[in-house]
Protein backbone atom coordinates (compact mmCIF):
# COMPACT_ATOMS: atom_id res chain seq x y z
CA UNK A 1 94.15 95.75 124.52
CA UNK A 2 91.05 97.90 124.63
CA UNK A 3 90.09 100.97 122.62
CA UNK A 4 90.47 103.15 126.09
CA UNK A 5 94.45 101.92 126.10
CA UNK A 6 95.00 102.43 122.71
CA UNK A 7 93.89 106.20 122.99
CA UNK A 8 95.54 107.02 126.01
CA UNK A 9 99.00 105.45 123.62
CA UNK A 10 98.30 107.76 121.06
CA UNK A 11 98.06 110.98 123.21
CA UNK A 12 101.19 109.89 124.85
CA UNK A 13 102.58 111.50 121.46
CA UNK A 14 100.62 114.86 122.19
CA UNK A 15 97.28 116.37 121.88
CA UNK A 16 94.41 114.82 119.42
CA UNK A 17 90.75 115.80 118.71
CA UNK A 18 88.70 113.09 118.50
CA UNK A 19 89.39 113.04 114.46
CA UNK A 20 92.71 112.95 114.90
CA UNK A 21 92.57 109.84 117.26
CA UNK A 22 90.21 108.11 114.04
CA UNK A 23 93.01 108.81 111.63
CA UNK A 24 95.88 107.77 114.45
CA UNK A 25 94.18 104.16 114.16
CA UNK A 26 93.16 104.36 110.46
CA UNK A 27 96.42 104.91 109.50
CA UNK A 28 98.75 103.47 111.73
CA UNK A 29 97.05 100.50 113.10
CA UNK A 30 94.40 99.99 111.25
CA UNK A 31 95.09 96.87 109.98
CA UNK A 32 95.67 95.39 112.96
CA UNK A 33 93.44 97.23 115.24
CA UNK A 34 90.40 99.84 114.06
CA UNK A 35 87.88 101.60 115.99
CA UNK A 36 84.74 103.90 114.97
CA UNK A 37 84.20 107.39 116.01
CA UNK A 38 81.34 105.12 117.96
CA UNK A 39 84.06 103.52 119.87
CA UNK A 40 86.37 106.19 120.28
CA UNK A 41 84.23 109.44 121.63
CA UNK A 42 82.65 107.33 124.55
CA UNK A 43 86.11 106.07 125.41
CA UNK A 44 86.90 109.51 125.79
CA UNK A 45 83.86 110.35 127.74
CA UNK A 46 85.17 107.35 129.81
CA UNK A 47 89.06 108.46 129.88
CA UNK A 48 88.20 112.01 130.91
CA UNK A 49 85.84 110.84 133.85
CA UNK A 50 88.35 109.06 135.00
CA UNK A 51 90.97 111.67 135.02
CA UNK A 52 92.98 110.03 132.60
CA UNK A 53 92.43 112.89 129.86
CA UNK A 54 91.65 116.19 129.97
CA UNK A 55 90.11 118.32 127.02
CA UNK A 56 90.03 121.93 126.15
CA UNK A 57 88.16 123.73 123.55
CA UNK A 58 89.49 125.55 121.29
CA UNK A 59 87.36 128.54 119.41
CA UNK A 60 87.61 128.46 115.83
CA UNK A 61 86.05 131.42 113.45
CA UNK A 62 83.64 129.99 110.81
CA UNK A 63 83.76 126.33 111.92
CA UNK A 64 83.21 124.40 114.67
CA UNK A 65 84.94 124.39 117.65
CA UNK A 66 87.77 122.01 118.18
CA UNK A 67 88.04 119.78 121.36
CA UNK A 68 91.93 118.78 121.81
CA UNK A 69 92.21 116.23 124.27
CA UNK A 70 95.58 115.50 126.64
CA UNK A 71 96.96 112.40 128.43
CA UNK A 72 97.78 113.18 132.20
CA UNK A 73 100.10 112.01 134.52
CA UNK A 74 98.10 109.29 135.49
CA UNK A 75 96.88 109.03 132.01
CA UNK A 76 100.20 107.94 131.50
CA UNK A 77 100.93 105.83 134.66
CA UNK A 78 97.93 103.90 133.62
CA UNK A 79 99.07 103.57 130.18
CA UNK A 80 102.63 102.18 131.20
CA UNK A 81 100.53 99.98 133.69
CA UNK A 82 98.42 98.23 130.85
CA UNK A 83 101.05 97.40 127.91
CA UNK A 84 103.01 95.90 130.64
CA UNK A 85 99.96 93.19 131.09
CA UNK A 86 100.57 89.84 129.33
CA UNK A 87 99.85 89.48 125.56
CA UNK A 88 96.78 87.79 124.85
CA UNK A 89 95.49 85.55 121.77
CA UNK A 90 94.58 87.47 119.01
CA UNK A 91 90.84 87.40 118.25
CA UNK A 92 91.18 86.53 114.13
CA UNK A 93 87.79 88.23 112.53
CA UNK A 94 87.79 87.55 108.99
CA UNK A 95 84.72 88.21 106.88
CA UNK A 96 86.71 86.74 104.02
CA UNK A 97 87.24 83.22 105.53
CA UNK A 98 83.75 82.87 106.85
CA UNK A 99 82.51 83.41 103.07
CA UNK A 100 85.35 81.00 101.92
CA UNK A 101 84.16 78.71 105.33
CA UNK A 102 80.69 78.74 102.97
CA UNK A 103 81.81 78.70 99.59
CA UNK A 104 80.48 75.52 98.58
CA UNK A 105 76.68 77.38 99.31
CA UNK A 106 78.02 78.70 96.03
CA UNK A 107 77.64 78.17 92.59
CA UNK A 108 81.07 77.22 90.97
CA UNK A 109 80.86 80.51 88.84
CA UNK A 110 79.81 82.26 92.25
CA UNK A 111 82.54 80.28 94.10
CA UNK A 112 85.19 81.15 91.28
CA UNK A 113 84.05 85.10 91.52
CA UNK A 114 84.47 84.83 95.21
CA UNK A 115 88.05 83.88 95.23
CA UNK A 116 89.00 86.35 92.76
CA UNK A 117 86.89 89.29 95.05
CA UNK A 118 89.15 87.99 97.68
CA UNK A 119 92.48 88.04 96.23
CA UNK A 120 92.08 91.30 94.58
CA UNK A 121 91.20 92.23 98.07
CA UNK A 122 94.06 91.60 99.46
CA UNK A 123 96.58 92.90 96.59
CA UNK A 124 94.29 96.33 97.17
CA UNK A 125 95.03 96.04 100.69
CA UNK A 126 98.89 95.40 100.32
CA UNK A 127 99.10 98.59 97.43
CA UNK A 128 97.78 100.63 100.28
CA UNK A 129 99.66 99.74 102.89
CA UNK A 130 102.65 99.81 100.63
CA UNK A 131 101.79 103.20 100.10
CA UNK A 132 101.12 104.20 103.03
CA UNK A 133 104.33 102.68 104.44
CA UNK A 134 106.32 104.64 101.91
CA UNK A 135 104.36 107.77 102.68
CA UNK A 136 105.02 107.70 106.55
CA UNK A 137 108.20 105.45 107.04
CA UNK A 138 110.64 108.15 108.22
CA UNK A 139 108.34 109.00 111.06
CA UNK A 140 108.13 105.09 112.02
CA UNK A 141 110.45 104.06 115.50
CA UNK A 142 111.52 100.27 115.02
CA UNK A 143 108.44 99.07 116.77
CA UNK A 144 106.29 101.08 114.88
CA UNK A 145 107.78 99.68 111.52
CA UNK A 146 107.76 96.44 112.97
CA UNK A 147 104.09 96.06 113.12
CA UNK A 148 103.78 97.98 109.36
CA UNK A 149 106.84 95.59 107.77
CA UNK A 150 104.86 92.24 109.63
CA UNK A 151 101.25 93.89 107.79
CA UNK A 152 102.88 93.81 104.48
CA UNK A 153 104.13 90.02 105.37
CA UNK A 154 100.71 89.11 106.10
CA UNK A 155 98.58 90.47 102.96
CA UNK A 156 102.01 89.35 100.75
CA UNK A 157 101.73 85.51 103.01
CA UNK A 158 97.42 85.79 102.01
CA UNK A 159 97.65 86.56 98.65
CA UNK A 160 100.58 83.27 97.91
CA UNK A 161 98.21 81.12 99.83
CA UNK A 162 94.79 82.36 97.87
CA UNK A 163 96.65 81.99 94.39
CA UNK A 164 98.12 78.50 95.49
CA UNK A 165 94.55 77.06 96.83
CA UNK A 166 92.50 79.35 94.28
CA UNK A 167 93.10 76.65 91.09
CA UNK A 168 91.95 73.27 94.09
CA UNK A 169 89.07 75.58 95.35
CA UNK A 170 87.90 76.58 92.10
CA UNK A 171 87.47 72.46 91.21
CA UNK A 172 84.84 71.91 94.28
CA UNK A 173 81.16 71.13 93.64
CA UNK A 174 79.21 73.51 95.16
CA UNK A 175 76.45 71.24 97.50
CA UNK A 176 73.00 70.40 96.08
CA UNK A 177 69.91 71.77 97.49
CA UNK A 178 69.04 69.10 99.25
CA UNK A 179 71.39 69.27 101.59
């Protein structure tokens, strides 16, 4: 699903700024699914050109003024159309396994400092979204806490796995030079 899809989903709940869309993804699908403010404003451009948003400014006294932005009809139609398409793979982007991938480029004090960046990492990541999860649970629909209980699965699944390969991993000989 694209970032354009994902908006229009969120302002199916009601009117965002821009901001408001960043911290809609930040904190509910972040994990999962994150986009930039360099992502999200051209989508917007792109949404509203296509009639599938509108904006309106709204004047505020001694700041800036705020630019609330609303699904239409077809804004909606187009939504419905899109989450109805078939699921596709998910595209795994980890920068964590690619530096595991290379860990023996590592010294074995390196290596050994690498694993434990990792799995305090992820027990960071899971106190967050347990947090987080606490914090905004009541407003969750099934679905919604669906995706948040599978999150905590996943960092709670990463972190077993790290700690049960850490002590094998940690044994490796980092490669020679030569090589």
């Amino acid at each position: 699903m694209d970032v354009k899809t994902i908006i229009l989903g969120f302002l199916s709940y009601g009117e965002m700024s821009g901001y408001d869309i960043k911290q809609a993804f930040s904190n509910s699908i972040g994990f999962f699914y994150d986009a930039s403010f360099g992502a999200i404003y051209p989508a917007l451009r792109k949404l509203e050109e296509e009639g599938l948003v509108t904006k309106q400014e709204v004047i505020q006294s001694g700041k800036p003024n705020k630019i609330l932005y609303q699904i239409t009809e077809q804004g909606k139609d187009t939504f419905r159309q899109e989450i109805q398409t078939p699921i596709l793979p998910p595209v795994l982007r980890s920068d964590m396994l690619v530096k595991i991938f290379f860990g023996k480029s590592r010294s074995p004090e390196e290596q050994k400092d690498m694993l434990e960046s990792c799995l305090n990492l992820q027990r960071q990541m899971l106190q967050q979204s347990r947090a987080s999860f606490k914090k905004l649970e009541l407003h969750f629909d099934e679905y919604q806490r669906f995706c948040w209980e599978y999150t905590i699965h996943h960092l709670e699944s990463t972190i077993s796995f790290l700690e049960h390969k850490m002590p094998s991993l940690a044994k490796q000989p980092a490669l020679s030079a030569s090589i």
